[in-house]
C-alpha atoms as a PDB file:
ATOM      1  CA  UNK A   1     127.567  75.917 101.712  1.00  0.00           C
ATOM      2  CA  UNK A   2     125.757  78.957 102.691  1.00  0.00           C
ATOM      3  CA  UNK A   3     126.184  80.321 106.183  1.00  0.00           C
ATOM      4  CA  UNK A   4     123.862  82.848 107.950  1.00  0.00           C
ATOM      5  CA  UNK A   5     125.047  84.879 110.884  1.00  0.00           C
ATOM      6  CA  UNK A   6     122.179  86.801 112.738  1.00  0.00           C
ATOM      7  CA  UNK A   7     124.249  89.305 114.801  1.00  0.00           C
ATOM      8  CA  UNK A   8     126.474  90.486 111.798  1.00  0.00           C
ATOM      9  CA  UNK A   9     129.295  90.573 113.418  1.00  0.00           C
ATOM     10  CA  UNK A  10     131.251  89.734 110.726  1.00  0.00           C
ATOM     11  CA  UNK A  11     131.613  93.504 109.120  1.00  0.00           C
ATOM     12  CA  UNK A  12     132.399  92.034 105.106  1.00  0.00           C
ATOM     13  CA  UNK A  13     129.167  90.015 105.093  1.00  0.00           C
ATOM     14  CA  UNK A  14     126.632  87.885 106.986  1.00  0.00           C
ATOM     15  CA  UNK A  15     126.465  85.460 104.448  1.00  0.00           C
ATOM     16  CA  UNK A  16     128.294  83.524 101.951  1.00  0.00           C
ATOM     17  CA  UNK A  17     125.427  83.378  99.761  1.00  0.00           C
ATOM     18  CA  UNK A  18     122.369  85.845 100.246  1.00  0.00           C
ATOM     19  CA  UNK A  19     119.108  84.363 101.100  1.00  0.00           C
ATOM     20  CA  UNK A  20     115.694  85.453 101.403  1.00  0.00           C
ATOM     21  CA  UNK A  21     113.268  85.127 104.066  1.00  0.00           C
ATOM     22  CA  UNK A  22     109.423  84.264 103.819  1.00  0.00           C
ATOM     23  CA  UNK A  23     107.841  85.031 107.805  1.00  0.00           C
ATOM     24  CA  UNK A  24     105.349  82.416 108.599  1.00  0.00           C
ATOM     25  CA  UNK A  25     103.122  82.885 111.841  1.00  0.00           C
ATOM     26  CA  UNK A  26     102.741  79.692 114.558  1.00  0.00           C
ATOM     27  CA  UNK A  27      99.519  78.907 113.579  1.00  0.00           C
ATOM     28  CA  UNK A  28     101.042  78.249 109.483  1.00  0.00           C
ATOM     29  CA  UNK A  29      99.846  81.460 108.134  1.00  0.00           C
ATOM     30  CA  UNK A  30     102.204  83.965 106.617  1.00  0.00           C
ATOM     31  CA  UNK A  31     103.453  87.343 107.935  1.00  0.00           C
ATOM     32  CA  UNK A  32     101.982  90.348 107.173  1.00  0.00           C
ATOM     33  CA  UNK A  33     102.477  93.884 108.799  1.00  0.00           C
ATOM     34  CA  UNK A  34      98.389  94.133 108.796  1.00  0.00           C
ATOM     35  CA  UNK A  35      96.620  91.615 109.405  1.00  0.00           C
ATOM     36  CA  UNK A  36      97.823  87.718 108.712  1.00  0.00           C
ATOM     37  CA  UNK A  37      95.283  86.487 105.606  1.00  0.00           C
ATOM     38  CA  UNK A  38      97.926  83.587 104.808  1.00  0.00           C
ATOM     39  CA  UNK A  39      99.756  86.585 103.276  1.00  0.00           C
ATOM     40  CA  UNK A  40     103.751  86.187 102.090  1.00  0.00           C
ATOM     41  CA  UNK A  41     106.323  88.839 103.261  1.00  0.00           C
ATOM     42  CA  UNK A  42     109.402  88.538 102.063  1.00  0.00           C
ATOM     43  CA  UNK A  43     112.570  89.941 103.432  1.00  0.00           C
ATOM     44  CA  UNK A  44     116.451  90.496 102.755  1.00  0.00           C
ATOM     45  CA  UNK A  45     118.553  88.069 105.600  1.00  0.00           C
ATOM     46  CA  UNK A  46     121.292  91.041 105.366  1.00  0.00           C
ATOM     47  CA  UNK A  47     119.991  94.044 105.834  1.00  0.00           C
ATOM     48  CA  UNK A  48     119.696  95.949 108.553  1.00  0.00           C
ATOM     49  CA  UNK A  49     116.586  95.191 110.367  1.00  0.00           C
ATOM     50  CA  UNK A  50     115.908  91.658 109.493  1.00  0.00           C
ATOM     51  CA  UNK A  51     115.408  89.350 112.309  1.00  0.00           C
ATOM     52  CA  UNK A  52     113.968  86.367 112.746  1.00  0.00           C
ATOM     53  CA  UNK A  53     112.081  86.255 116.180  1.00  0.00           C
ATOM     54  CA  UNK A  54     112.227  82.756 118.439  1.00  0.00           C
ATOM     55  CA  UNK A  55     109.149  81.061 117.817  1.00  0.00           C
ATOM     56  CA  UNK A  56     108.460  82.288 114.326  1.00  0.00           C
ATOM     57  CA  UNK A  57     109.020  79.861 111.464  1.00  0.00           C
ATOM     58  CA  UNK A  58     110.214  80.836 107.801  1.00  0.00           C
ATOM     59  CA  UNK A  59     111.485  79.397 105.205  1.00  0.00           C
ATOM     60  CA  UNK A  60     114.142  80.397 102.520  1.00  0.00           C
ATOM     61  CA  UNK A  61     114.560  81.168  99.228  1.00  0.00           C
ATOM     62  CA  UNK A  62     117.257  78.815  97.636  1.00  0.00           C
ATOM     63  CA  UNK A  63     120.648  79.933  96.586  1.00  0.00           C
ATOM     64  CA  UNK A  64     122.167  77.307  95.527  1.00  0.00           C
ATOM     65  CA  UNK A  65     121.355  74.703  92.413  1.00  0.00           C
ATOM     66  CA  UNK A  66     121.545  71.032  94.084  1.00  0.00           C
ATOM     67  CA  UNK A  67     119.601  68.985  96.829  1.00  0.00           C
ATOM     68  CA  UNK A  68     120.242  70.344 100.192  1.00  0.00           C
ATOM     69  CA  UNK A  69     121.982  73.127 101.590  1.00  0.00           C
ATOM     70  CA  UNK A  70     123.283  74.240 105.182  1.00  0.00           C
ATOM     71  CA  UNK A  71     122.347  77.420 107.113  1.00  0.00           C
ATOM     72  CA  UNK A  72     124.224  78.049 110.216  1.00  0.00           C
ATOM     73  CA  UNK A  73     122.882  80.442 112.891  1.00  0.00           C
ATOM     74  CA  UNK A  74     124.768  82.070 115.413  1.00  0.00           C
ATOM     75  CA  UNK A  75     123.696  83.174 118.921  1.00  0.00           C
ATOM     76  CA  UNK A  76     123.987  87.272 118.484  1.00  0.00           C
ATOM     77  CA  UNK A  77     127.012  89.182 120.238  1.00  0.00           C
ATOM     78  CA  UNK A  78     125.996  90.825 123.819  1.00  0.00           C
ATOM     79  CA  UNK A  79     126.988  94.746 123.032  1.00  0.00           C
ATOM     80  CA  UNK A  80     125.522  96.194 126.083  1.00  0.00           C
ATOM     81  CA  UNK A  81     122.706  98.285 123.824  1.00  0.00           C
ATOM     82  CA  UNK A  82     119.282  97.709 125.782  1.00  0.00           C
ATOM     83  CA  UNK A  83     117.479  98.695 122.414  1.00  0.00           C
ATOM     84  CA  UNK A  84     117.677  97.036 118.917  1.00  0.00           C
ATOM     85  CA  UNK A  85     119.195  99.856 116.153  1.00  0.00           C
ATOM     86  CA  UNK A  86     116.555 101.590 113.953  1.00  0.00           C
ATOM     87  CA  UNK A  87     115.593  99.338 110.841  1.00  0.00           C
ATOM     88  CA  UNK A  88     116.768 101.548 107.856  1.00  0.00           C
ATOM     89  CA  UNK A  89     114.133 102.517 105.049  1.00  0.00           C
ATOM     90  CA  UNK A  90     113.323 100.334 102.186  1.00  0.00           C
ATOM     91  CA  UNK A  91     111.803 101.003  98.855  1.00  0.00           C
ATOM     92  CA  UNK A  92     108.331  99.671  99.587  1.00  0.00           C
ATOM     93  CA  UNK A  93     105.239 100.276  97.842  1.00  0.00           C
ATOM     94  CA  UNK A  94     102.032  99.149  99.477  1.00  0.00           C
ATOM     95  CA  UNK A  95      98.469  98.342  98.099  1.00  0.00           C
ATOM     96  CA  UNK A  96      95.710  97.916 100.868  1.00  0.00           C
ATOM     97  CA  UNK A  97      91.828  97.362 100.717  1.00  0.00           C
ATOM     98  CA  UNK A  98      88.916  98.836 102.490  1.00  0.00           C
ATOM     99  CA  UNK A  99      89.054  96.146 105.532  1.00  0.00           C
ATOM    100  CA  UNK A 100      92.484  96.464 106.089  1.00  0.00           C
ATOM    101  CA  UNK A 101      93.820  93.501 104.424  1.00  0.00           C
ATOM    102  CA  UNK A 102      96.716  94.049 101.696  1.00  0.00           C
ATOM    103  CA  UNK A 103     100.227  93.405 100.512  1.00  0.00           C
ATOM    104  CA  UNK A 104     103.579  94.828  99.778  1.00  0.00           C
ATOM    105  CA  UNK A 105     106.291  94.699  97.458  1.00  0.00           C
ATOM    106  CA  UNK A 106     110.241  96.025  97.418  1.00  0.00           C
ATOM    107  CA  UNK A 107     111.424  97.676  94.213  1.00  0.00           C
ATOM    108  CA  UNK A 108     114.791  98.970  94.324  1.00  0.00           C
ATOM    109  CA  UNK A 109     115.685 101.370  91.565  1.00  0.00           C
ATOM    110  CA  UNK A 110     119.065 101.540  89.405  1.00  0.00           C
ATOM    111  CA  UNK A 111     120.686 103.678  87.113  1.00  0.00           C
ATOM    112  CA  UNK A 112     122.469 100.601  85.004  1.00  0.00           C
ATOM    113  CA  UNK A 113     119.650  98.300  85.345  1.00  0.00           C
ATOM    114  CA  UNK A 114     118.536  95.728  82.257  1.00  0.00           C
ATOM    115  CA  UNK A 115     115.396  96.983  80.977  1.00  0.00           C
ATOM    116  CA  UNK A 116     114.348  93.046  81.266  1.00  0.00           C
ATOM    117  CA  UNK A 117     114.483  92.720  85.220  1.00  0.00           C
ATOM    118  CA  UNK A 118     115.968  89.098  84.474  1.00  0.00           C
ATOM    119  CA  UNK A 119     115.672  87.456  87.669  1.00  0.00           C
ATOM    120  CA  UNK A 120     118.656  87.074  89.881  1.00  0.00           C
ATOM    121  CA  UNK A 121     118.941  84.222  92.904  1.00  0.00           C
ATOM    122  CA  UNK A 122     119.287  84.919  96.429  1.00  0.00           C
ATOM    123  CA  UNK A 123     118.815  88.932  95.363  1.00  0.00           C
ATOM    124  CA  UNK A 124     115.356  89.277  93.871  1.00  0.00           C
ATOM    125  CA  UNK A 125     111.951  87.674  95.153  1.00  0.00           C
ATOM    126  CA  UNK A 126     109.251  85.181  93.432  1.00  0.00           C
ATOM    127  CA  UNK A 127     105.892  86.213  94.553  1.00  0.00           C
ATOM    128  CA  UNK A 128     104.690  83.079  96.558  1.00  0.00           C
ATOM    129  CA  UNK A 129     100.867  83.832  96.146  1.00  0.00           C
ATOM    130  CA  UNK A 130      98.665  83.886  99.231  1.00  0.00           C
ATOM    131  CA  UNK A 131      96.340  80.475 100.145  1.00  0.00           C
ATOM    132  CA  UNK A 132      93.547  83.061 100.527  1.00  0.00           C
ATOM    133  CA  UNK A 133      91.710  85.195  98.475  1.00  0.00           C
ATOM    134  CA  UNK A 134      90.759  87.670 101.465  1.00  0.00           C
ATOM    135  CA  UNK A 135      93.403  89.934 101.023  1.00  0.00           C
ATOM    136  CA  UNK A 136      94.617  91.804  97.721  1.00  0.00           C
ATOM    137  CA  UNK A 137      97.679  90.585  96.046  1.00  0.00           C
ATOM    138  CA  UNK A 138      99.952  92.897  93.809  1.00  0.00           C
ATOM    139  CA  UNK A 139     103.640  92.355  92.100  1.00  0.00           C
ATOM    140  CA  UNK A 140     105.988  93.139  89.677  1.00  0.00           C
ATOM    141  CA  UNK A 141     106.269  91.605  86.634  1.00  0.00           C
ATOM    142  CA  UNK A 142     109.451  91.431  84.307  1.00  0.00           C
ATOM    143  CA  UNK A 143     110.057  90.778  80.882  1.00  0.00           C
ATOM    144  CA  UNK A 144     109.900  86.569  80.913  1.00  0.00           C
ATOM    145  CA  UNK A 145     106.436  87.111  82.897  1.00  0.00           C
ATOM    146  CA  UNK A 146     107.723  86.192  86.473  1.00  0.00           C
ATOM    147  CA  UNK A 147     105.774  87.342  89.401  1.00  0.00           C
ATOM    148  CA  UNK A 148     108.447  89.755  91.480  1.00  0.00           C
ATOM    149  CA  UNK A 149     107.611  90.571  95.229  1.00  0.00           C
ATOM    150  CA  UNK A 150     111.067  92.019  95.794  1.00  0.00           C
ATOM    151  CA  UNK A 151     112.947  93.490  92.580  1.00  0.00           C
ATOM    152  CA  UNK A 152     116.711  94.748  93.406  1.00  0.00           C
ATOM    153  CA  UNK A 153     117.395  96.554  90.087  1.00  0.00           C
ATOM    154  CA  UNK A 154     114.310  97.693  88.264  1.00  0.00           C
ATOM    155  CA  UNK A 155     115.433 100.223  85.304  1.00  0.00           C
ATOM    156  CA  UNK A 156     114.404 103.993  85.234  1.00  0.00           C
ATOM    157  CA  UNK A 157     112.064 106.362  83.354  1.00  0.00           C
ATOM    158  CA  UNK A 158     110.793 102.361  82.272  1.00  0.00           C
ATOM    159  CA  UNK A 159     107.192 101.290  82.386  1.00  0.00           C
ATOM    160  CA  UNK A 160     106.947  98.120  84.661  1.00  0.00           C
ATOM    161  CA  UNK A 161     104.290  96.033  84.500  1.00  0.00           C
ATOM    162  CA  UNK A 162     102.091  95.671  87.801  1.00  0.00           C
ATOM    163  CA  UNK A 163     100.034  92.283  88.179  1.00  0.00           C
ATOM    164  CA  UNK A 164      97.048  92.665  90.365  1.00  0.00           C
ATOM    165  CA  UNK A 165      94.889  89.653  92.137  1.00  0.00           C
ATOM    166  CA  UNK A 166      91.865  90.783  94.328  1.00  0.00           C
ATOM    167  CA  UNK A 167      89.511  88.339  95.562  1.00  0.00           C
ATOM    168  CA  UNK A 168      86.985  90.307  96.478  1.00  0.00           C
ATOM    169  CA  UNK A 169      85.461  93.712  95.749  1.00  0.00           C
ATOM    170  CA  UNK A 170      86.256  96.547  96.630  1.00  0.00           C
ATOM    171  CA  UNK A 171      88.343  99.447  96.969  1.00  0.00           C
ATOM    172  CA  UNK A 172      92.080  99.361  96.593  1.00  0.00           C
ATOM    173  CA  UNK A 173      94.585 101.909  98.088  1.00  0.00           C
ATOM    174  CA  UNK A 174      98.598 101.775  96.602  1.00  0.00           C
ATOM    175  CA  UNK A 175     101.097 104.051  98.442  1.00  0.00           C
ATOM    176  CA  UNK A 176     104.553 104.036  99.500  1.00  0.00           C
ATOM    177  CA  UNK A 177     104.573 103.360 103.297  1.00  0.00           C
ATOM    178  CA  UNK A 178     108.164 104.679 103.493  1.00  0.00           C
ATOM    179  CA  UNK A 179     108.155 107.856 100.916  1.00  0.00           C
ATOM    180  CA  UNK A 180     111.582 108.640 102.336  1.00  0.00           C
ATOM    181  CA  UNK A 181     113.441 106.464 100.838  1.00  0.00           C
ATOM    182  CA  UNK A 182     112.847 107.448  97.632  1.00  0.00           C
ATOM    183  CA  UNK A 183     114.362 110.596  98.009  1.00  0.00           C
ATOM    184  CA  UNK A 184     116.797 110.213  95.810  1.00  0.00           C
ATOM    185  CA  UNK A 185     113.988 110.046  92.640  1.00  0.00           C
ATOM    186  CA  UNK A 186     111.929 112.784  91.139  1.00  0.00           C
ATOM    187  CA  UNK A 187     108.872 110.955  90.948  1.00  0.00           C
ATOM    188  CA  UNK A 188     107.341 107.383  91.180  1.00  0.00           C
ATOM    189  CA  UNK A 189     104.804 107.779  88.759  1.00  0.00           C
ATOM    190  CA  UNK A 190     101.988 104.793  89.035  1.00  0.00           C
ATOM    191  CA  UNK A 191      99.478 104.745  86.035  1.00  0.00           C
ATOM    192  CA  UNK A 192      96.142 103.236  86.134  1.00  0.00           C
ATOM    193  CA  UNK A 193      95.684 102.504  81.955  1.00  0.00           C
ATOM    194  CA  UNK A 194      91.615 101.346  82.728  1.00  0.00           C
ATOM    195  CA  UNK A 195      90.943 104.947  84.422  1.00  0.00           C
ATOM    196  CA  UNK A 196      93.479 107.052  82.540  1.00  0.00           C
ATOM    197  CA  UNK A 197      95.072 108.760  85.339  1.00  0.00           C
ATOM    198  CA  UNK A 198      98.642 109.187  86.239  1.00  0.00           C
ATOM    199  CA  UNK A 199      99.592 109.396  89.902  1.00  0.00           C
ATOM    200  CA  UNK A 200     102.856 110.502  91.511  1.00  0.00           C
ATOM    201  CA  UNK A 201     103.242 108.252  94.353  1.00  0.00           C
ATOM    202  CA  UNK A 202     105.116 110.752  96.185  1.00  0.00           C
ATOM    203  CA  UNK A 203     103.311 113.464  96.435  1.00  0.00           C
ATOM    204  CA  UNK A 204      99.668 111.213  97.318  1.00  0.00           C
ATOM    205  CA  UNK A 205      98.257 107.767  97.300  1.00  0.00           C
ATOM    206  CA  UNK A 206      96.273 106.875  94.917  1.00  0.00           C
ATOM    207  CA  UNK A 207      92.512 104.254  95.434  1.00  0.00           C
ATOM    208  CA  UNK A 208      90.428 103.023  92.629  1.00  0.00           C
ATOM    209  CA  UNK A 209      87.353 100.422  92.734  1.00  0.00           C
ATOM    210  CA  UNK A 210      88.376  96.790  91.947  1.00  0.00           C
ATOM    211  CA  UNK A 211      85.688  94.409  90.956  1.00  0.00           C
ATOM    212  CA  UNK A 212      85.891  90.632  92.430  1.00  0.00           C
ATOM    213  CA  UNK A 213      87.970  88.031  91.384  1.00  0.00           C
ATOM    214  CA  UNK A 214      90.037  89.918  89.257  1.00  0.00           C
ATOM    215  CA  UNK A 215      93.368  89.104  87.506  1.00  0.00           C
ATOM    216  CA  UNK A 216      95.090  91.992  86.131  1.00  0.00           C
ATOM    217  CA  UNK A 217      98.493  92.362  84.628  1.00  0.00           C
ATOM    218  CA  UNK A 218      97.363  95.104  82.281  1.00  0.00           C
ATOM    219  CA  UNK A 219      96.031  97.900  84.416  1.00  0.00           C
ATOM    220  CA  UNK A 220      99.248  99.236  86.580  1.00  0.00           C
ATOM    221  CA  UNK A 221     102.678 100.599  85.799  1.00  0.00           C
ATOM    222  CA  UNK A 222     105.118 102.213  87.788  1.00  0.00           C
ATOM    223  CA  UNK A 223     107.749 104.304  86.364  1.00  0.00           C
ATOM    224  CA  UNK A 224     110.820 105.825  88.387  1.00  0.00           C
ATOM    225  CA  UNK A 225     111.851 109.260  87.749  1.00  0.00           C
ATOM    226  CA  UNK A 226     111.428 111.086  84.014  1.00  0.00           C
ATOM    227  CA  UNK A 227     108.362 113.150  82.991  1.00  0.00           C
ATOM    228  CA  UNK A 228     105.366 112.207  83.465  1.00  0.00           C
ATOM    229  CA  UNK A 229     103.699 109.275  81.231  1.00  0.00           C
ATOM    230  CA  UNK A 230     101.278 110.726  78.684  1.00  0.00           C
ATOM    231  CA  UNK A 231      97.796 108.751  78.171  1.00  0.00           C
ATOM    232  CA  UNK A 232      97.156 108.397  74.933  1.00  0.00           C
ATOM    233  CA  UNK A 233      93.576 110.613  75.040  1.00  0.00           C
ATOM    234  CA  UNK A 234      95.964 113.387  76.875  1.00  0.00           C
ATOM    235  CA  UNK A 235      98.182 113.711  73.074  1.00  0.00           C
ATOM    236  CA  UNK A 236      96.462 116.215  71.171  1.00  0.00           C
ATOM    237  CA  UNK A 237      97.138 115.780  66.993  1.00  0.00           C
ATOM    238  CA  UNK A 238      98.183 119.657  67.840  1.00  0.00           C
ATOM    239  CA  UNK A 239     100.642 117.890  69.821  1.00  0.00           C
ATOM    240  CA  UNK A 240      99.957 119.538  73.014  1.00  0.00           C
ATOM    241  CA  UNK A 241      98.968 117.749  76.255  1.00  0.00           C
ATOM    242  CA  UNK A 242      96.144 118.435  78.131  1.00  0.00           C
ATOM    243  CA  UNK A 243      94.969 116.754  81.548  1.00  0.00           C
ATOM    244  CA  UNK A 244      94.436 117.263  85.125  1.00  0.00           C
ATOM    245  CA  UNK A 245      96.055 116.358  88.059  1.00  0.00           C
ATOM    246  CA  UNK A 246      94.867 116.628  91.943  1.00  0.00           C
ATOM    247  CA  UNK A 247      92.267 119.776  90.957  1.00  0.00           C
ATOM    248  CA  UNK A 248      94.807 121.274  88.491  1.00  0.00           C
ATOM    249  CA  UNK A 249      94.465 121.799  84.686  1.00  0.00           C
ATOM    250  CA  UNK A 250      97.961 121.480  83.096  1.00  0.00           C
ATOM    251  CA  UNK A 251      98.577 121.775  79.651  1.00  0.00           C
ATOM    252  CA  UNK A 252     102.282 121.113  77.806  1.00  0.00           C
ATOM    253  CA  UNK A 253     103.466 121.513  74.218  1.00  0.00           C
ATOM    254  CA  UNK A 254     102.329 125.344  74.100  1.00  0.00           C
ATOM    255  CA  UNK A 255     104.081 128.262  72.301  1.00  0.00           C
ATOM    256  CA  UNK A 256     104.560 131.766  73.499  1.00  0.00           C
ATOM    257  CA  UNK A 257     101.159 133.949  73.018  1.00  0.00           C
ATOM    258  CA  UNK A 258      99.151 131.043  72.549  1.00  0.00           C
ATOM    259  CA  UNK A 259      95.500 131.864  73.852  1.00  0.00           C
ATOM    260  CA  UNK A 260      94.074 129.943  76.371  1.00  0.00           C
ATOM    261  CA  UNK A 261      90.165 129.460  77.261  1.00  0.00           C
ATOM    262  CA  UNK A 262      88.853 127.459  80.145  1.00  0.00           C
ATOM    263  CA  UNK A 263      84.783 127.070  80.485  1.00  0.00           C
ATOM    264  CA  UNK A 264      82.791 125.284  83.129  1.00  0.00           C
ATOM    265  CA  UNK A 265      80.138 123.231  82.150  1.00  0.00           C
ATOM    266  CA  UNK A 266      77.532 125.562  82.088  1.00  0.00           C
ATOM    267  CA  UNK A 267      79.413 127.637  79.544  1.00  0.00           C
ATOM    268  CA  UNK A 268      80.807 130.206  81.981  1.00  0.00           C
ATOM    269  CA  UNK A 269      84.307 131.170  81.099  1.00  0.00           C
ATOM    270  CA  UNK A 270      86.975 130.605  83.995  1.00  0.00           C
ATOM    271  CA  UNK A 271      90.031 131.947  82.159  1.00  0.00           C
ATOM    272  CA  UNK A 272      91.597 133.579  79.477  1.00  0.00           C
ATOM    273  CA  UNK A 273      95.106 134.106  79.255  1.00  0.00           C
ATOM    274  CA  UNK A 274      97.786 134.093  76.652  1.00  0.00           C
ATOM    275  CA  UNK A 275     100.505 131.532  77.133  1.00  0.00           C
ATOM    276  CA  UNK A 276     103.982 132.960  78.329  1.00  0.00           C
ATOM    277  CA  UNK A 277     105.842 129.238  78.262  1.00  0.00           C
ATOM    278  CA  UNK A 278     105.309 125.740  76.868  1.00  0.00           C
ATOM    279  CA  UNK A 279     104.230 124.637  80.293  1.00  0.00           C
ATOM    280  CA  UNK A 280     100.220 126.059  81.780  1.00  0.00           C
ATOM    281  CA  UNK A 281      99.254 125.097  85.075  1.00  0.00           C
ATOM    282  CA  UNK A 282      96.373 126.465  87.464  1.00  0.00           C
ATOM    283  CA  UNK A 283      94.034 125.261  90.322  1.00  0.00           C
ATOM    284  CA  UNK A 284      90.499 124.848  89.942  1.00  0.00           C
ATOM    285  CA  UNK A 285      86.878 123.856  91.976  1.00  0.00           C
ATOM    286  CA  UNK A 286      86.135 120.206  91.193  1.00  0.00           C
ATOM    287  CA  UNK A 287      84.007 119.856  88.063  1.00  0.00           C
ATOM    288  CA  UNK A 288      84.084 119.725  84.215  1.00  0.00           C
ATOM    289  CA  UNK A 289      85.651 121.742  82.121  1.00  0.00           C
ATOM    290  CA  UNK A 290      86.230 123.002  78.405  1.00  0.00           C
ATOM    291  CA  UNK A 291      89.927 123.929  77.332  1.00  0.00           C
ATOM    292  CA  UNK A 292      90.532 125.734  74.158  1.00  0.00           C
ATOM    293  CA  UNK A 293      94.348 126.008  72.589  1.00  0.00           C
ATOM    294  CA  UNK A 294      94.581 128.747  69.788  1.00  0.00           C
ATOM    295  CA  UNK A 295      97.856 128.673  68.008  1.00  0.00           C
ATOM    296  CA  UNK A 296      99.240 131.749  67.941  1.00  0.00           C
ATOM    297  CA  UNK A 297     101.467 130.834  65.114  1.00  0.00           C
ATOM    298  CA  UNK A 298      98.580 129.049  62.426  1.00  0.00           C
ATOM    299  CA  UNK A 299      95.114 130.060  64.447  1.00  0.00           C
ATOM    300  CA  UNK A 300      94.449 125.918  64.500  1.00  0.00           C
ATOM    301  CA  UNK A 301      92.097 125.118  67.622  1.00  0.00           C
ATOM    302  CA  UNK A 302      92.455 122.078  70.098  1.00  0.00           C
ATOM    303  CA  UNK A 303      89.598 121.818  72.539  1.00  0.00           C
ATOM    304  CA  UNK A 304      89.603 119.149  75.560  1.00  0.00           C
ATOM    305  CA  UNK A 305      86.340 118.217  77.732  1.00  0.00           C
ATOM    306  CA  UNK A 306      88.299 117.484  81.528  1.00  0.00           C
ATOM    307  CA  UNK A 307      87.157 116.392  84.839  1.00  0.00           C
ATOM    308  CA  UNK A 308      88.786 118.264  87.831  1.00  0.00           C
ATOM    309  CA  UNK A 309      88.929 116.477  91.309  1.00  0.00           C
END
């Protein structure tokens, strides 16, 4: 029997048996902090933050294997506050269209997590998909294929797989509406494998053009913390790495007095410098550009054609 206390006044737990809830609106749609679009938001009955409002139906996750269950809510304890507490910051990442429609999910990073994301009842979310196709739909995926909306151990420095569903064309923002609480991470690198760019989540936001009805579970990863992922027209057979990020050229892999050349497109040279580390990175005007690596150490010569935005 699972019991459910809304006030959690009960400071060991709130529930024998975790549940999760699914906000539906009166009129049958589903809850979204936008706009509605028949949209699924799902949410953790324990933590701080979670209510369920009088009026609003739900329903729950199951957390037990059998027929029925019972949930047993309690009228919350009067404590005198006149103002609910502060709901605390949660690992959310967002993705939203051009009309304002969109959806979220809730990846919570660990250090010992399995690489495989196995599924785990009454702690991690199925995505229930949305009735409509209005609004964009996006989720994790783990290693059996199942559709995650809320993940509470996804593994570091791993690539996870990022299923995408977008009725309708357009263009597609992902960002983390809460950047704070991933303080305790280096980076949340997203990588968009059809464009080629790399994107750390919190530093910017990153928007790309979506076609219509498209079904994508090969175009997104996220990765938590580590260096950044390397595309595979960034590896050099010299073996450095060249590409640019937010109007920067950055090249990796260099050795000490290794010459550097940068020319715009109409042939104008924009820098010349010997390298000094294994790491080069400089700001530059939007446009294309030529990079040329001379090894210092065998004269062999890696060019790269880049485009700077």
């Amino acid at each position: 029997m699972a019991r459910f206390a809304t006030d959690g006044t009960n400071p060991d737990f709130k529930m024998d048996v975790p549940h999760l809830f699914y906000d539906m609106n009166a009129d049958g749609s589903y809850n979204y902090a936008n706009k509605s679009a028949s949209q699924f938001y799902t949410k953790r009955s324990w933590e701080a933050g979670t209510a369920v409002t009088i009026g609003q139906a739900f329903f729950t996750q199951t957390a037990i294997i059998g027929t029925e269950e019972e949930l047993t809510f309690k009228l919350p304890q009067y404590t005198g506050e006149t103002t609910a507490p502060d709901a605390a910051s949660r690992q959310l990442i967002s993705l939203t269209d051009d009309n304002g429609y969109g959806d979220v999910m809730e990846v919570m990073p660990k250090e010992d997590a399995d690489p495989a994301m196995p599924y785990r009842v009454g702690s991690d979310g199925v995505k229930w998909f949305a009735f409509s196709d209005v609004a964009p739909q996006f989720y994790l995926l783990n290693a059996d294929g199942t559709p995650l909306s809320l993940e509470s151990a996804a593994p570091l420095e791993t690539e996870l797989p990022v299923g995408l569903r977008k009725g309708q064309s357009g263009q597609l923002t992902v960002a983390l509406p809460q950047p704070e609480a991933f303080a305790d991470y280096s980076h949340v690198w997203l990588t968009d494998h059809k464009e080629g760019t790399v994107t750390d989540l919190l530093e910017t936001s990153y928007s790309f053009a979506q076609h219509e009805d498209a079904y994508d579970e090969q175009r997104l990863t996220l990765r938590f913390g580590g260096a950044r992922p390397v595309m595979p027209d960034e590896q050099q057979s010299s073996g450095l790495v060249i590409y640019s990020s937010r109007q920067h050229i950055i090249i990796k892999g260099l050795q000490e007095g290794d010459l550097i050349d940068i020319y715009n497109a109409g042939g104008a040279q924009r820098e010349r410098c010997r390298a000094t580390s294994s790491d080069y990175r400089r700001r530059f005007y939007d446009g294309i550009y030529i990079v040329r690596v001379i090894s210092a150490a065998n004269g062999q010569r890696t060019v790269k054609k880049l485009e700077v935005r």
